[in-house]
Protein backbone atom coordinates (compact mmCIF):
# COMPACT_ATOMS: atom_id res chain seq x y z
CA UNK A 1 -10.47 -36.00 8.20
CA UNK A 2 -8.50 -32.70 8.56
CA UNK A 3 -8.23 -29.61 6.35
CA UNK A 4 -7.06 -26.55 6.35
CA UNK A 5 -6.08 -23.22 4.52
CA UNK A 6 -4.18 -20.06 4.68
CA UNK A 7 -1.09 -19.06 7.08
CA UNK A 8 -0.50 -17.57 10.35
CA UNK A 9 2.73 -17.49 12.36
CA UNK A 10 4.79 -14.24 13.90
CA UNK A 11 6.07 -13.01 10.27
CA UNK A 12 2.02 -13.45 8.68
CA UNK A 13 0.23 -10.15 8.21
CA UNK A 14 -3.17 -9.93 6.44
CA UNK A 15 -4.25 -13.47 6.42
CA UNK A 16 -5.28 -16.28 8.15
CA UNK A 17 -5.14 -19.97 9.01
CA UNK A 18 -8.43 -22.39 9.27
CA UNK A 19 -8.66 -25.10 9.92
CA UNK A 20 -11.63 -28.12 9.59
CA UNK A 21 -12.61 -31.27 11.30
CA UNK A 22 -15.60 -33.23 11.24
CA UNK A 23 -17.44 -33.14 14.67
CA UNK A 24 -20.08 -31.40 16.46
CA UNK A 25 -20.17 -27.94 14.96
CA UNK A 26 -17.80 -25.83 17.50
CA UNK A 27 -16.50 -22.09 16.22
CA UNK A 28 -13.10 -21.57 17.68
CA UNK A 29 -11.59 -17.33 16.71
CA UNK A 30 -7.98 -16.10 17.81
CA UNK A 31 -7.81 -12.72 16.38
CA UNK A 32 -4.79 -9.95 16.61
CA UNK A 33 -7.90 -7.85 16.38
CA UNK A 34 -10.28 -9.39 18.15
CA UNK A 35 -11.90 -6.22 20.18
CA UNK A 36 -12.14 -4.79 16.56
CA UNK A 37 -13.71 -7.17 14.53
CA UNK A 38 -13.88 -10.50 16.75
CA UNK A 39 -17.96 -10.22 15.98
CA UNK A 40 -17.76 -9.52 12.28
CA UNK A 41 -15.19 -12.40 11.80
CA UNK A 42 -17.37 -15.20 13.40
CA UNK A 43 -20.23 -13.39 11.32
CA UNK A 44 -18.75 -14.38 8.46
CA UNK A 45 -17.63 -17.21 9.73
CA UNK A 46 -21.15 -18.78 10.58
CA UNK A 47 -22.29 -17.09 7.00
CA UNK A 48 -19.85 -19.52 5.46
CA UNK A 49 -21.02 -22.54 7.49
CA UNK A 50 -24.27 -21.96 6.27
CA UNK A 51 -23.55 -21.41 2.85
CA UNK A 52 -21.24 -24.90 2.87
CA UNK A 53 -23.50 -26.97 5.14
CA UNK A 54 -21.05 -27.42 7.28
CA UNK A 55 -22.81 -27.52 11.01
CA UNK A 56 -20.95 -30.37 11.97
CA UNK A 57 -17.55 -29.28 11.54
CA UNK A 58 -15.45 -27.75 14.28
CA UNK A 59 -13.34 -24.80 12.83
CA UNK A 60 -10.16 -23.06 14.71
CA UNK A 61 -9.36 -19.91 12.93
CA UNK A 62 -6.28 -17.97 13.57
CA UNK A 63 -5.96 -14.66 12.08
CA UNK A 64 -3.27 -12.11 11.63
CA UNK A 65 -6.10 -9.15 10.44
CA UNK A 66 -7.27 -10.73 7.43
CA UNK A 67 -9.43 -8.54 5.08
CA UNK A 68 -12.85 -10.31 4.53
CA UNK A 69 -12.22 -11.09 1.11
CA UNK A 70 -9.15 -13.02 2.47
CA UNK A 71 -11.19 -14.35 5.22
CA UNK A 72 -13.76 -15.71 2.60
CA UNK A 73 -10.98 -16.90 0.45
CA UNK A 74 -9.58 -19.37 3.25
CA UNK A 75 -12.91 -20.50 4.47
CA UNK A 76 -13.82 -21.60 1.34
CA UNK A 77 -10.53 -23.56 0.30
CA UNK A 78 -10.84 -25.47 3.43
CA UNK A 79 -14.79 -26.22 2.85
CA UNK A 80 -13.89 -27.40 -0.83
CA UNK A 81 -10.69 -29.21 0.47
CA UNK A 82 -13.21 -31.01 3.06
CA UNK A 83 -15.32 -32.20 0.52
CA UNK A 84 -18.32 -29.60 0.59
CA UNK A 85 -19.15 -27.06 -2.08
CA UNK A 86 -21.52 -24.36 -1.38
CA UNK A 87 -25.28 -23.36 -2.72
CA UNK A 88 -24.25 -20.28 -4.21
CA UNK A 89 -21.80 -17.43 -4.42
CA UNK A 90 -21.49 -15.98 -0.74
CA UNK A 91 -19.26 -13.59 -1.15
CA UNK A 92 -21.59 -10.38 -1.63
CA UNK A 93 -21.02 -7.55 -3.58
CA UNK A 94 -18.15 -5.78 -5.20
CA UNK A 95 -16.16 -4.10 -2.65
CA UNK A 96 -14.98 -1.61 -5.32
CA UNK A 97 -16.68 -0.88 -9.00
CA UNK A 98 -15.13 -2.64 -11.91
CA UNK A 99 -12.18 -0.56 -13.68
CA UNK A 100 -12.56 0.73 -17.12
CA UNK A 101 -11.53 -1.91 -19.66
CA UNK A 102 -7.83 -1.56 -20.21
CA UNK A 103 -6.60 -0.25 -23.77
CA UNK A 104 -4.92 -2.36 -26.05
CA UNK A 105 -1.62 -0.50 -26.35
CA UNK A 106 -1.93 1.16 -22.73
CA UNK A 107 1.60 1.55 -21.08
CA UNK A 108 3.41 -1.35 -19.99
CA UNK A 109 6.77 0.20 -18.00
CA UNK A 110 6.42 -1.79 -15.38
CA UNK A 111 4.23 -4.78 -14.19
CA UNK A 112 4.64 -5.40 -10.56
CA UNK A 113 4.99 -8.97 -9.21
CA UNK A 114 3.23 -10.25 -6.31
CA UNK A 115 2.74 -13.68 -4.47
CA UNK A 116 -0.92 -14.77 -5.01
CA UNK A 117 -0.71 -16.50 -2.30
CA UNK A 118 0.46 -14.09 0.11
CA UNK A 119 -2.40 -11.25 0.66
CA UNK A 120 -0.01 -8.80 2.80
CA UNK A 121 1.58 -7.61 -0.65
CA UNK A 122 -1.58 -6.95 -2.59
CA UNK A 123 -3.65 -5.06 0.24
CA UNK A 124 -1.36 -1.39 -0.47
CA UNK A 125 0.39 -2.46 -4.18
CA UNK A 126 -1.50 -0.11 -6.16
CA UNK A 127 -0.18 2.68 -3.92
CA UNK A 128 3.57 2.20 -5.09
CA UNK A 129 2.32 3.07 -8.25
CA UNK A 130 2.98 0.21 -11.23
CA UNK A 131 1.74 0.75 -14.58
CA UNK A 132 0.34 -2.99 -13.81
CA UNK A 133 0.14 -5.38 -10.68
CA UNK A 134 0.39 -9.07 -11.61
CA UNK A 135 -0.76 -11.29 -9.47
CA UNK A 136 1.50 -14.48 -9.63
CA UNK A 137 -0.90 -18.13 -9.28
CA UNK A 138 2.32 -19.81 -11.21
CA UNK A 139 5.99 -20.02 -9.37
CA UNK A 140 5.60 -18.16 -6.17
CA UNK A 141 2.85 -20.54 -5.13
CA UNK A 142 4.13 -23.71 -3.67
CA UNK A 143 2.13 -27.14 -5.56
CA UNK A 144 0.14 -27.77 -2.31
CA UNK A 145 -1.12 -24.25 -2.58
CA UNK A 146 -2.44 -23.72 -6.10
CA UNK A 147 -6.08 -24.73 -5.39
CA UNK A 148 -6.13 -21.44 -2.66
CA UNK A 149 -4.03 -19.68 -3.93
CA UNK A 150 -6.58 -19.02 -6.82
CA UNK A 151 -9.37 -18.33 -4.77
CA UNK A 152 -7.38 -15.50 -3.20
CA UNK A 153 -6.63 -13.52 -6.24
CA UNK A 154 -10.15 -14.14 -7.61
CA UNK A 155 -11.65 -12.93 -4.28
CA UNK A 156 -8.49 -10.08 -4.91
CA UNK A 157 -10.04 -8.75 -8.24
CA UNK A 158 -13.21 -8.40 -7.05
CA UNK A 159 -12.56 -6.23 -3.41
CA UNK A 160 -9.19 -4.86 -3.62
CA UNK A 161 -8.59 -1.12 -5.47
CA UNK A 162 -5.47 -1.27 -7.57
CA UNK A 163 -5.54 2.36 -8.33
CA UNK A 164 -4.41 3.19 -12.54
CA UNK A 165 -3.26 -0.21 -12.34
CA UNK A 166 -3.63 -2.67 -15.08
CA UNK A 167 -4.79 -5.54 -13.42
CA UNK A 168 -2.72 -8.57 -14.86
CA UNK A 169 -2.67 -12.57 -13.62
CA UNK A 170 0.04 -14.61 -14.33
CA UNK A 171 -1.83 -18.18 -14.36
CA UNK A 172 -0.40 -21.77 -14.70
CA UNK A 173 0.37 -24.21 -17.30
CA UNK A 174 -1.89 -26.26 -19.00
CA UNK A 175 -4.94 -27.89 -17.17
CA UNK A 176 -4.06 -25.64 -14.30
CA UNK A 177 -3.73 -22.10 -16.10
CA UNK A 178 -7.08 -23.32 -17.85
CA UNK A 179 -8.83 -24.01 -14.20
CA UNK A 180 -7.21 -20.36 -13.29
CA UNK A 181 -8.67 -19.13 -16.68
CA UNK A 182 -11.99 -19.98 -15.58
CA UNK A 183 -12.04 -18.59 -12.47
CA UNK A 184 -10.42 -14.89 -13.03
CA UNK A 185 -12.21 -14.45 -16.45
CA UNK A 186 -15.46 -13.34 -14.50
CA UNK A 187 -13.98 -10.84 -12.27
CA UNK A 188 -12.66 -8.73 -15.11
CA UNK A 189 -9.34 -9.03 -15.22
CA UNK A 190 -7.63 -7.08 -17.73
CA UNK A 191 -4.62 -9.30 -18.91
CA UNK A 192 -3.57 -13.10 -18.25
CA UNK A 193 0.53 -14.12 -18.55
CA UNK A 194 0.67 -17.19 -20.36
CA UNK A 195 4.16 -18.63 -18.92
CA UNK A 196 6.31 -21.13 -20.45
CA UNK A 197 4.66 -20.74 -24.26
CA UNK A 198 6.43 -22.36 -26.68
CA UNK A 199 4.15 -23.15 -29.65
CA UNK A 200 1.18 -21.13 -30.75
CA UNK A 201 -1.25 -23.64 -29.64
CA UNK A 202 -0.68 -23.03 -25.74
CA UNK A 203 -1.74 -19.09 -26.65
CA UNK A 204 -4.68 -20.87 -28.36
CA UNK A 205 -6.21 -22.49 -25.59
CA UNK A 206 -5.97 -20.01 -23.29
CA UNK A 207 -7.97 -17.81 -25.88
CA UNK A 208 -10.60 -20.48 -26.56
CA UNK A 209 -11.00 -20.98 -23.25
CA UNK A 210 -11.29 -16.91 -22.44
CA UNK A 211 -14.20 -17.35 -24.95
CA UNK A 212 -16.01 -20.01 -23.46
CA UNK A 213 -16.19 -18.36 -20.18
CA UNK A 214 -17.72 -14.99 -21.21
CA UNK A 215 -19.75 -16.23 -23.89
CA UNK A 216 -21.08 -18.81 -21.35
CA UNK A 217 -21.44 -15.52 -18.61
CA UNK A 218 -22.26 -13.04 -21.40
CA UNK A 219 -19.25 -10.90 -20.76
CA UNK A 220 -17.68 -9.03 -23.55
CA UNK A 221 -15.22 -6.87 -21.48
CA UNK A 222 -11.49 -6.70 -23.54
CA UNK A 223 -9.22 -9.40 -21.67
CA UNK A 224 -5.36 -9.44 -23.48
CA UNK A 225 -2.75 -11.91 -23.28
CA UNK A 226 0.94 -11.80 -22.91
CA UNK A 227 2.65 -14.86 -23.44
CA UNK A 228 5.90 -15.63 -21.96
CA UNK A 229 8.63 -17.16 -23.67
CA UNK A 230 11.16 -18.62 -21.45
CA UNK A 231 12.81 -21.81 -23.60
CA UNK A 232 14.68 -22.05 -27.00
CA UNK A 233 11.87 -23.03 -29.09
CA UNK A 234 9.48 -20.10 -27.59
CA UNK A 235 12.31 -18.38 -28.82
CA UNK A 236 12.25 -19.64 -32.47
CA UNK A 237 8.49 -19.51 -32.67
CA UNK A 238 8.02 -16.06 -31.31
CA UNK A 239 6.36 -14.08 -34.57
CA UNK A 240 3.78 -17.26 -34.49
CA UNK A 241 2.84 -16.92 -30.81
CA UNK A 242 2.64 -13.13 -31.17
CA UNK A 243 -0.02 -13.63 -33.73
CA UNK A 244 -1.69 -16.59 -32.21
CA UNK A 245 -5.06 -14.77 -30.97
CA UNK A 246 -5.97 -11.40 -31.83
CA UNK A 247 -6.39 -10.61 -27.85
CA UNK A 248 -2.20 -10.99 -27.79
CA UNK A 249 -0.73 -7.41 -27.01
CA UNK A 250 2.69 -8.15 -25.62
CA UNK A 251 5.74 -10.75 -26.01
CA UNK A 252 7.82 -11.13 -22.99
CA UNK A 253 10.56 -13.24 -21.95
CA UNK A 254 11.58 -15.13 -18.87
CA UNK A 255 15.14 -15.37 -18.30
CA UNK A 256 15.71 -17.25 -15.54
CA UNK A 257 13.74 -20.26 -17.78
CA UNK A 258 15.08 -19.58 -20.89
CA UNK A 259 19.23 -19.33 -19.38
CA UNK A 260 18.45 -22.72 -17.74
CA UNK A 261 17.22 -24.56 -21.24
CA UNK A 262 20.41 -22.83 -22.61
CA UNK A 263 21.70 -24.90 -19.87
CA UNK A 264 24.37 -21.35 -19.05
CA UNK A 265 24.31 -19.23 -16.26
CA UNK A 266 22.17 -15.96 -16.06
CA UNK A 267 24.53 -12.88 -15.59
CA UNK A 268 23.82 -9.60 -14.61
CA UNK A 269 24.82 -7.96 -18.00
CA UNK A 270 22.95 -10.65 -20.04
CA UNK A 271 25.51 -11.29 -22.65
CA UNK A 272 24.02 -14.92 -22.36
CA UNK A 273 20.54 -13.89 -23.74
CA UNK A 274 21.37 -11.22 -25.98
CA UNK A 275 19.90 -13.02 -28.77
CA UNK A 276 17.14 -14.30 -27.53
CA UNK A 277 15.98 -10.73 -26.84
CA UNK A 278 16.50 -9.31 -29.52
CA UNK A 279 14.89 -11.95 -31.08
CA UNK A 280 11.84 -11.50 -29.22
CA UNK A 281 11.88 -7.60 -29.27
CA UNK A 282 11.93 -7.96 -33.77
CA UNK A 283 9.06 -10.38 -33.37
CA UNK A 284 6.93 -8.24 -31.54
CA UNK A 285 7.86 -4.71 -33.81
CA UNK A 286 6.67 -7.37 -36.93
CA UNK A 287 3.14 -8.47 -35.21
CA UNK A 288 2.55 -5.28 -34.25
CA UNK A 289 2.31 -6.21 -30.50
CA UNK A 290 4.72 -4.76 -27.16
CA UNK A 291 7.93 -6.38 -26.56
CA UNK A 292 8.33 -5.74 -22.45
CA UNK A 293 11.47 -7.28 -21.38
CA UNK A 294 12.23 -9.66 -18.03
CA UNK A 295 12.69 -8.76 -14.60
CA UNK A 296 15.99 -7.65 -12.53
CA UNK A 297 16.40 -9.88 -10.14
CA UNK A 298 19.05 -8.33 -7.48
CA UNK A 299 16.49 -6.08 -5.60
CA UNK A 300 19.55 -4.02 -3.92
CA UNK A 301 22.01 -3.80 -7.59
CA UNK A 302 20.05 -0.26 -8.68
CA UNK A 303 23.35 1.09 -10.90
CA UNK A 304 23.09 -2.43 -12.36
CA UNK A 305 18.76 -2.34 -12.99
CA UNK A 306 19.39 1.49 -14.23
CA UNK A 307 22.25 0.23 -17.06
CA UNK A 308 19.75 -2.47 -17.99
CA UNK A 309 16.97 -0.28 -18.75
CA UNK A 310 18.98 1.68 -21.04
CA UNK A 311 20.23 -1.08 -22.53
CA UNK A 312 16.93 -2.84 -22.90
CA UNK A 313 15.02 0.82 -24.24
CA UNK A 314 17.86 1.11 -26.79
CA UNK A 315 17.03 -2.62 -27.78
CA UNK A 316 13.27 -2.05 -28.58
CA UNK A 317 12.03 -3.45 -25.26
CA UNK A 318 8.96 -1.13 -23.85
CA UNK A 319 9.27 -2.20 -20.61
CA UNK A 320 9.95 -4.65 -18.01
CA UNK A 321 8.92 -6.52 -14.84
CA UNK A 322 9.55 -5.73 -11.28
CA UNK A 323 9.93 -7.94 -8.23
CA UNK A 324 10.06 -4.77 -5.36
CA UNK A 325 8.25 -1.78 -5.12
CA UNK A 326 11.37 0.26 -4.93
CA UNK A 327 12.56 -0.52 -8.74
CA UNK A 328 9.38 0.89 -10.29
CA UNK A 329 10.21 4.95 -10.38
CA UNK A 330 13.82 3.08 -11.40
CA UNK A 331 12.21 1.42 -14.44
CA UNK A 332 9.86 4.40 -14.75
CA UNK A 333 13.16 6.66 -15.53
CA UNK A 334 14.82 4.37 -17.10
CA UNK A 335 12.23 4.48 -20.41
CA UNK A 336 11.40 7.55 -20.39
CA UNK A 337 13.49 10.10 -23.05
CA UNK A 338 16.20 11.81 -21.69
CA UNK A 339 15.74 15.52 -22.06
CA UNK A 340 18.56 15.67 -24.48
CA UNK A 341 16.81 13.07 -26.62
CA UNK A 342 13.39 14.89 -26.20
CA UNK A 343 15.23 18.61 -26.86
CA UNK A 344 16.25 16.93 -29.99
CA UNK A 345 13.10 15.10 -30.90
CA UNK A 346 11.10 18.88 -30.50
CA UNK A 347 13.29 20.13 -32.66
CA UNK A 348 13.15 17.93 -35.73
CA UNK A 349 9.29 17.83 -35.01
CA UNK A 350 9.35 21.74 -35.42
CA UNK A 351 11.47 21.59 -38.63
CA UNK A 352 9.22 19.13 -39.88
CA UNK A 353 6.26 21.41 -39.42
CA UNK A 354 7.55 24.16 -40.32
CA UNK A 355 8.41 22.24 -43.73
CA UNK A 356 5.18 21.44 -44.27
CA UNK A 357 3.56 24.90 -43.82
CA UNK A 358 5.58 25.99 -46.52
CA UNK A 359 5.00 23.22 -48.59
CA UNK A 360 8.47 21.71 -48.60
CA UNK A 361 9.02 17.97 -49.56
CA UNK A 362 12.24 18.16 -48.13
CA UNK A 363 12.92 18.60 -44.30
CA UNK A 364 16.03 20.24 -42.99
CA UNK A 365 17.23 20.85 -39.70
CA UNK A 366 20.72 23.00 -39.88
CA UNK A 367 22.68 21.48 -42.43
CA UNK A 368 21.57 18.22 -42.34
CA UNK A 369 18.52 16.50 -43.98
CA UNK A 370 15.93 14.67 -42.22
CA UNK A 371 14.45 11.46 -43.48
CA UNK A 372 11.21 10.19 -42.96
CA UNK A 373 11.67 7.62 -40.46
CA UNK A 374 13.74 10.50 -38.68
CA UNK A 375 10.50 12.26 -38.49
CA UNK A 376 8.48 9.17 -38.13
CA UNK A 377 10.84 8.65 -34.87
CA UNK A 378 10.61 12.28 -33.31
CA UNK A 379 7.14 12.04 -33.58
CA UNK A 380 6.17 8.86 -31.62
CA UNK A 381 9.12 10.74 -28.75
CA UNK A 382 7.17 13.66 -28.10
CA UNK A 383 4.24 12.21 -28.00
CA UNK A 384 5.09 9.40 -25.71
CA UNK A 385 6.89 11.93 -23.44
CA UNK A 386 3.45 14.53 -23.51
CA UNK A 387 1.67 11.32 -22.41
């Protein structure tokens, strides 16, 4: 019997490929760093033998400089896909101290994406600066991957530093997204992306099952949800799933999903899911929760990802995903207050005030009279623009 785990080839950076047979116990390391850290790989590597009682099986590792939390990931998807489990958790301390908790209604501009199966593009992503790194266990992993793939990011939130970061995992449906559940839960993650949600009840689980774990570990760190609706009837059930679980903070939609149940074709301008949007953005404003809109998908189209954040801002949306590094300070721009809008804001804040200090009911600003959600408005635009 044969197993293996991980990837290595000319294009492969920060991982690594093993590899398992049954047989007489032989250690086999090619290394692109070899001189480096050829001794502290097969360190680990014997570690992990130990741990998995694995003295009989001959290992080939190839690795394209692997991190040792990647390097612990792979060795122990192959062990578990061989049959063995270990006697205990071998992976040592936290390489980096857990993050404050993250706030309930904490910015949400952008959220990057990133393959959780592909360490290369977690190792540097809290560097680009993201308001929040997800990483993906759901479509970027292939089917024969999931298993790994989970491993990884768990290993992930424990040793990488995502900087200001929120640190957000978008798991699987059903059994599977309950199996990721379990396994991120302890590692404090801040924020799990339900995908696919269509009734109230697939929020539900994911929240008893968030329970379970940290009553089970005694863990009462915050954890949030965002569930994301990405069919017709997630559509029409939106206000419900918002208010599913008290740990929901955000409604977000998946477009590629959602255009495909529509059975029409996803355009640029999004004429085709107009409604749905809207929809979803009037759900969230009524449950009290974020309404952070999809992802642009055409990396190189930045005149076309700049006209849909102004388009999705003036909708409601707070937000929106990001597939490349380079669209964040994009998105970033893109909801934040022009200065007109802010020059305008300061000034019906300052008319406001100065209504007040002379005890005036009414507020004025030239000729024209200000109402209270006018006010209301200006307000919540300064202050988002001081923050």
């Amino acid at each position: 019997m044969e197993a293996s785990a991980g990837h290595f080839g000319d294009d492969v950076r920060s991982d690594c490929r093993v590899v398992l047979r049954h047989g007489t116990g032989t250690t086999t390391v090619r290394s692109k760093v070899e001189v480096m850290y050829g001794d502290a790989i097969r360190t680990q590597v014997d570690a992990a033998r130990q741990a998995f009682g694995a003295g009989d099986v001959d290992l080939e590792l190839d690795d394209a400089g692997a991190l040792p939390f990647v390097l612990a990931s792979r060795l122990e998807a192959a062990f578990r896909a061989l049959g063995l489990r270990s006697n205990g958790d071998v992976r040592g301390e936290r390489a980096f101290p857990l993050p404050e908790p993250s706030a309930r209604d904490r910015r949400r501009r952008s959220r990057l994406y990133l393959p959780g199966d592909s360490p290369k593009f977690m190792v540097n992503a809290g560097l680009h600066g993201p308001d929040a790194v997800i990483l993906d266990l759901e479509d970027s992993v292939h089917p024969d991957h999931k298993a790994a793939a989970r491993l990884l990011v768990r290993n992930a939130l424990r040793d990488l530093d995502f900087g200001a970061a929120e640190r957000m995992v978008r798991i699987n449906q059903g059994d599977l997204g309950v199996e990721d559940t379990v396994a991120v839960v302890p590692e404090g993650v801040d924020l799990l992306l339900i995908p696919k949600v269509e009734t109230p009840d697939d929020v539900v689980q994911i929240a008893d099952t968030i329970d379970a774990v940290q009553q089970k570990m005694g863990l009462d760190r915050p954890l949030w949800l965002m569930p994301i609706l990405e069919s017709a009837l997630g559509i029409e059930n939106a206000f419900e799933i918002a208010r599913a679980s008290e740990r929901v903070v955000a409604l977000t939609i998946g477009l590629e999903d959602y255009t495909a149940d529509l059975g029409v074709v996803k355009t640029p301008t999004g004429e085709e899911s107009l409604f749905a949007r809207q929809r979803l953005v009037n759900a969230a404003k009524a449950a009290h929760v974020q309404a952070i809109d999809s992802v642009y998908g055409d990396v190189g189209d930045t005149e076309g990802l700049v006209a849909w954040c102004a388009k999705s801002r003036a909708m409601g949306f707070t937000g929106m995903g990001c597939v490349h590094p380079r669209q964040i300070d994009v998105i970033h721009r893109g909801f934040a207050p022009s200065e007109a809008e802010l020059e305008k804001a300061r000034k019906i804040v300052e008319a406001f005030e100065a209504a007040e200090s002379a005890g005036k009911g009414v507020v004025s600003l030239g000729s024209k009279m200000i109402d209270p959600p006018v006010v209301k408005r200006a307000l919540a635009l300064v202050r988002e623009a001081e923050s």
